[in-house]
Protein backbone atom coordinates (compact mmCIF):
# COMPACT_ATOMS: atom_id res chain seq x y z
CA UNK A 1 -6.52 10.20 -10.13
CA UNK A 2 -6.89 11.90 -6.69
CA UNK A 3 -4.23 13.56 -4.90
CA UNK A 4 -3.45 10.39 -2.86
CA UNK A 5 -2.94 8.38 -5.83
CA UNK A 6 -0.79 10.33 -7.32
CA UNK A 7 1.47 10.30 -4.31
CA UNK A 8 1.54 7.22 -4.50
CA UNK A 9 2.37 7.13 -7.98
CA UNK A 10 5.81 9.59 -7.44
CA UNK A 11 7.02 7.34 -4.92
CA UNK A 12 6.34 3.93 -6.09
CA UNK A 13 6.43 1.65 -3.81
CA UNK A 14 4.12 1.43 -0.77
CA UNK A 15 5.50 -0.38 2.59
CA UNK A 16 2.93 -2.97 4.11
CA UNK A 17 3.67 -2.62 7.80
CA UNK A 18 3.19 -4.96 10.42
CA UNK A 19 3.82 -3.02 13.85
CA UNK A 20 3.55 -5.77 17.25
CA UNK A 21 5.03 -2.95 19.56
CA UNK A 22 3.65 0.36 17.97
CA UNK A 23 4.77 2.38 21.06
CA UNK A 24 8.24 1.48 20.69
CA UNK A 25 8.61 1.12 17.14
CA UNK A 26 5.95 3.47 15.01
CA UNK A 27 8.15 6.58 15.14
CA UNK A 28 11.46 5.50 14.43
CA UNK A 29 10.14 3.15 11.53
CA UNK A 30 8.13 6.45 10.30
CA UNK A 31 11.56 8.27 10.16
CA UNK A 32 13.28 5.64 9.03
CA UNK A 33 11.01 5.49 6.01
CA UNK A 34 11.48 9.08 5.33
CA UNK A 35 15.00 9.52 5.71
CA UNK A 36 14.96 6.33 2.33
CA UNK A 37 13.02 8.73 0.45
CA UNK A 38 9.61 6.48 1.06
CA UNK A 39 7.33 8.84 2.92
CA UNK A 40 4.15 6.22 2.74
CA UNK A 41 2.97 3.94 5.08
CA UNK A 42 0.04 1.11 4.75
CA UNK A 43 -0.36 -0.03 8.55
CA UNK A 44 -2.23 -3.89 8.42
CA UNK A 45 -5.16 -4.58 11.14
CA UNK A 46 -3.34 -7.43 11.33
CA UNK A 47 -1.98 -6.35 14.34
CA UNK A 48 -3.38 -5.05 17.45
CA UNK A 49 -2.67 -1.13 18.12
CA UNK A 50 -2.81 -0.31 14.04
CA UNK A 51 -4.78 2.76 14.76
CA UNK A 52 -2.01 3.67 17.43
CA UNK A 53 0.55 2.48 15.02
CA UNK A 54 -0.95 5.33 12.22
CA UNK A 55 -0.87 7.64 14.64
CA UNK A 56 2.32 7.75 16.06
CA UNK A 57 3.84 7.59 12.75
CA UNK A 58 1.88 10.75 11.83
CA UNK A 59 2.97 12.43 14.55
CA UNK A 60 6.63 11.69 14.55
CA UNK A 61 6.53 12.51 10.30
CA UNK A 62 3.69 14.38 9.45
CA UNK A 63 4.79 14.48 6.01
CA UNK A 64 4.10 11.19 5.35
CA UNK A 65 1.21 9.60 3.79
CA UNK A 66 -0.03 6.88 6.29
CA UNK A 67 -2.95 4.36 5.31
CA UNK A 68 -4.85 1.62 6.89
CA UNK A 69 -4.39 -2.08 5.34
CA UNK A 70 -6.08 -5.68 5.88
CA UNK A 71 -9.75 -3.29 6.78
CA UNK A 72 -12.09 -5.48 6.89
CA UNK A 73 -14.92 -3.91 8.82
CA UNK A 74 -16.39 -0.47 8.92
CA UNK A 75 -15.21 -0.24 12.38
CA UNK A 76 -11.91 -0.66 11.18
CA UNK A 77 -11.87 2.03 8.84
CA UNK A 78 -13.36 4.21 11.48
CA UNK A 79 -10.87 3.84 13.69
CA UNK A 80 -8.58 4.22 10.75
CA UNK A 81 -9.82 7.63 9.79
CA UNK A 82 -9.92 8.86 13.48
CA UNK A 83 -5.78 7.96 13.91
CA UNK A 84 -5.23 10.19 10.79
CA UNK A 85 -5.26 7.50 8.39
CA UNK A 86 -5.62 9.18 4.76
CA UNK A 87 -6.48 6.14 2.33
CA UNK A 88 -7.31 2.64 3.33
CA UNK A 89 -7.10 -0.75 1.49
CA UNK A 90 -9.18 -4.42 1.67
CA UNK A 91 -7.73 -7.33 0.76
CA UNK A 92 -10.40 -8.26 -1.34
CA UNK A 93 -13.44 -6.36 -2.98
CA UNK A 94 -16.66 -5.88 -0.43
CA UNK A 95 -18.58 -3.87 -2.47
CA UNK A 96 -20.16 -2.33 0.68
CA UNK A 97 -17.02 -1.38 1.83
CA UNK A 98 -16.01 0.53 -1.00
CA UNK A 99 -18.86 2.12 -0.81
CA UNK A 100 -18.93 3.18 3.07
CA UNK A 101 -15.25 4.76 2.63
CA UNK A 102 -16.47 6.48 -0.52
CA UNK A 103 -19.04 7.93 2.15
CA UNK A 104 -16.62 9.47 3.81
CA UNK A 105 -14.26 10.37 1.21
CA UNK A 106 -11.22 8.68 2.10
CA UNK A 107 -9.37 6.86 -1.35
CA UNK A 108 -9.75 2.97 -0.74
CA UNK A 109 -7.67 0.50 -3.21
CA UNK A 110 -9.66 -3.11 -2.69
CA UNK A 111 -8.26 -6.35 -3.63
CA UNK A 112 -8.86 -7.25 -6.70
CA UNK A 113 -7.43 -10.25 -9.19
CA UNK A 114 -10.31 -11.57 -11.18
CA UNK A 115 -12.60 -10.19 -14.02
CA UNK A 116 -15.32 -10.26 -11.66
CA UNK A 117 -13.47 -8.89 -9.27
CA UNK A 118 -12.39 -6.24 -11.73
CA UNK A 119 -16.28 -5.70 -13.22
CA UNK A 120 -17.63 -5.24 -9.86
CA UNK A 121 -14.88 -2.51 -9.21
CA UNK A 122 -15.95 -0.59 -12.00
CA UNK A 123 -19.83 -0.19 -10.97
CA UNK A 124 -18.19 2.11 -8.17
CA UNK A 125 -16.23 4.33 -10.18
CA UNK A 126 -13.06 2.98 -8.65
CA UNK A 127 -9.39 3.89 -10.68
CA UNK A 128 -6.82 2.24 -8.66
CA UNK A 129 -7.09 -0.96 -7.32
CA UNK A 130 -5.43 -3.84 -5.47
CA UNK A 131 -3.77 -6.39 -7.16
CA UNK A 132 -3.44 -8.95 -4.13
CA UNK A 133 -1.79 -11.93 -3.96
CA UNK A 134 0.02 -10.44 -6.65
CA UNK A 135 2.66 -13.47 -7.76
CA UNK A 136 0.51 -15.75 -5.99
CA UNK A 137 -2.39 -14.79 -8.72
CA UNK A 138 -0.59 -14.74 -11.72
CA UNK A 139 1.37 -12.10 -11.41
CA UNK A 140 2.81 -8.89 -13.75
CA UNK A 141 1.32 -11.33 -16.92
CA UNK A 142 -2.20 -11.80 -15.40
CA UNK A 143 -1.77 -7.87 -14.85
CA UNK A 144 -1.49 -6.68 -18.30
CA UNK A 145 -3.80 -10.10 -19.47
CA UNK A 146 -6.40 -8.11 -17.30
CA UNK A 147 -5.49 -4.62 -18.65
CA UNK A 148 -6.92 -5.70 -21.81
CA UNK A 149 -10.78 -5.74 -20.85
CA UNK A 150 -10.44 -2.96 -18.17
CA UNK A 151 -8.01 -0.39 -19.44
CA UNK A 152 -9.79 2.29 -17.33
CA UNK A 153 -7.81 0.85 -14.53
CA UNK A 154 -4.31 0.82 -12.85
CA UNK A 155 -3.20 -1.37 -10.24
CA UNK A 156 -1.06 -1.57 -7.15
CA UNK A 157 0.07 -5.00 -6.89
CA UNK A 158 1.27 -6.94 -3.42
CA UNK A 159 2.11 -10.10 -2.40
CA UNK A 160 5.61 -11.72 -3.40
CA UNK A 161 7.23 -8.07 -4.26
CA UNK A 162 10.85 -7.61 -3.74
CA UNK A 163 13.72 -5.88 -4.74
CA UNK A 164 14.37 -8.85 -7.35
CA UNK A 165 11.00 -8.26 -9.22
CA UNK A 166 10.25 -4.31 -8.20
CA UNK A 167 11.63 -2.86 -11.18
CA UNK A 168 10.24 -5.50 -14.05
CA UNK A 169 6.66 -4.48 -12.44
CA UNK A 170 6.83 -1.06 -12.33
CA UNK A 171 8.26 -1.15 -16.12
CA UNK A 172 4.30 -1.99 -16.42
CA UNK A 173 2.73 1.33 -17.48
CA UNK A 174 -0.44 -0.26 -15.59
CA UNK A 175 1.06 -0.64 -12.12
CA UNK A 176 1.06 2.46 -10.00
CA UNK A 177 3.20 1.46 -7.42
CA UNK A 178 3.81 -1.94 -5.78
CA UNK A 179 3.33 -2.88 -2.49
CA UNK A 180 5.81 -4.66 -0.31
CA UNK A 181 6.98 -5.61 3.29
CA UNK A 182 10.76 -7.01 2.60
CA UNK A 183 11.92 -3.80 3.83
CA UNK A 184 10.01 -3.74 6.90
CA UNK A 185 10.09 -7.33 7.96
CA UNK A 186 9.12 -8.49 11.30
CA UNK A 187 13.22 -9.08 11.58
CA UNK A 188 13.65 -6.28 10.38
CA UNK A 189 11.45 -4.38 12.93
CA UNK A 190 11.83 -6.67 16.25
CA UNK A 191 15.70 -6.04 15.58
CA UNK A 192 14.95 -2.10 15.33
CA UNK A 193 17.44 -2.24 11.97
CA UNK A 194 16.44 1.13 11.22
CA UNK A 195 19.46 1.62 9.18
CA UNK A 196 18.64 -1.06 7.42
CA UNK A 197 15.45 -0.55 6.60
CA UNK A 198 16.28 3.33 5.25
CA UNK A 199 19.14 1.53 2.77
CA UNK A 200 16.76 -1.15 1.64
CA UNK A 201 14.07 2.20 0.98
CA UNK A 202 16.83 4.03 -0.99
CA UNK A 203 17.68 0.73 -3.34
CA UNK A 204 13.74 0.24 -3.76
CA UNK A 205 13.84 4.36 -5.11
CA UNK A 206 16.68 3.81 -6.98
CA UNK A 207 14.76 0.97 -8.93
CA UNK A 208 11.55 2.94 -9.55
CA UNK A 209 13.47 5.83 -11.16
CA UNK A 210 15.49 3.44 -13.37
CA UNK A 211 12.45 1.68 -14.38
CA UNK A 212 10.42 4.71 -15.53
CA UNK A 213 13.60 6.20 -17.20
């Protein structure tokens, strides 16, 4: 694994981020997300202003790993990489995707929840990928059903993660990390609960230690 995933892998669980008002909110939700002991970030293009979003939160905690989520394009992942952006996910697998942020050497986890999905993963020499819709797809038993045929693989699955199921997936030698957005609701956010959000980061790293012992 590269240095990003193993980041990734000491912290454990990866906040999906949804930012409407990046100005106002990407730096206090950056230091909010520090001070719970989660210094990662994956910023969705589901929003306008992501690249802003990545930005600020770099520059108000530049110890924090910040990523790109919901790419799609390779205009997105350009404008990724030029806000600081330092891995970037796909919600599903576009082969020509993976390869163009291969290109420029930035770690990119692509959706993935089918053999095919899988197989075609493995032509580029990917080790980490996506597992997304994660409950909605089967779940932590279609995980380790699919660990069987492709071993040479773990997984970061999101979609339906909470604090209720956190720690029986990351018991799950397979799983990396898990990715999740029920501590950094759109509530959450729009209510600037920062407070909040830093307690609901410490419970999440209290649950990854306890389930890896």
């Amino acid at each position: 694994m590269n240095a990003v995933d193993q980041k990734i892998e000491e912290i454990g669980i990866v906040p999906v981020i949804k930012l409407n008002h990046p100005e106002r909110d990407a730096a206090p939700l950056a230091k909010a997300l520090c001070a719970g002991d989660v210094p990662v970030a994956e910023v969705t293009f589901r929003a306008a202003g992501a690249e802003q979003a990545i930005r600020l939160m770099k520059e108000a905690c530049p110890q924090m790993l910040v990523g790109a989520g919901t790419v799609l394009t390779e205009a997105q992942v350009d404008a990724a990489l030029s806000a600081g952006a330092e891995f970037i996910v796909t919600p599903g697998f576009d082969g020509g995707l993976v390869a163009y942020c291969q290109k420029k050497g930035v770690p990119v986890y692509p959706g993935c929840t089918t053999p095919t999905d899988y197989h075609a993963a493995l032509k580029y020499g990917l080790e980490v990928l996506k597992f997304f819709p994660a409950e909605q797809s089967g779940g932590l038993q279609k995980i380790k059903a699919m660990s069987a045929p492709f071993s040479m693989f773990r997984v970061m699955p999101t979609g339906g993660i909470s604090l209720q199921n956190l720690k029986e997936y990351l018991s799950c030698p397979v799983i990396i990390a898990c990715g999740g957005s029920y501590m950094v609701t759109e509530r959450l956010i729009e209510a600037q609960s920062w407070e909040e959000i830093t307690c609901l980061c410490k419970e999440s790293r209290r649950l990854v230690k306890e389930a890896r012992g």
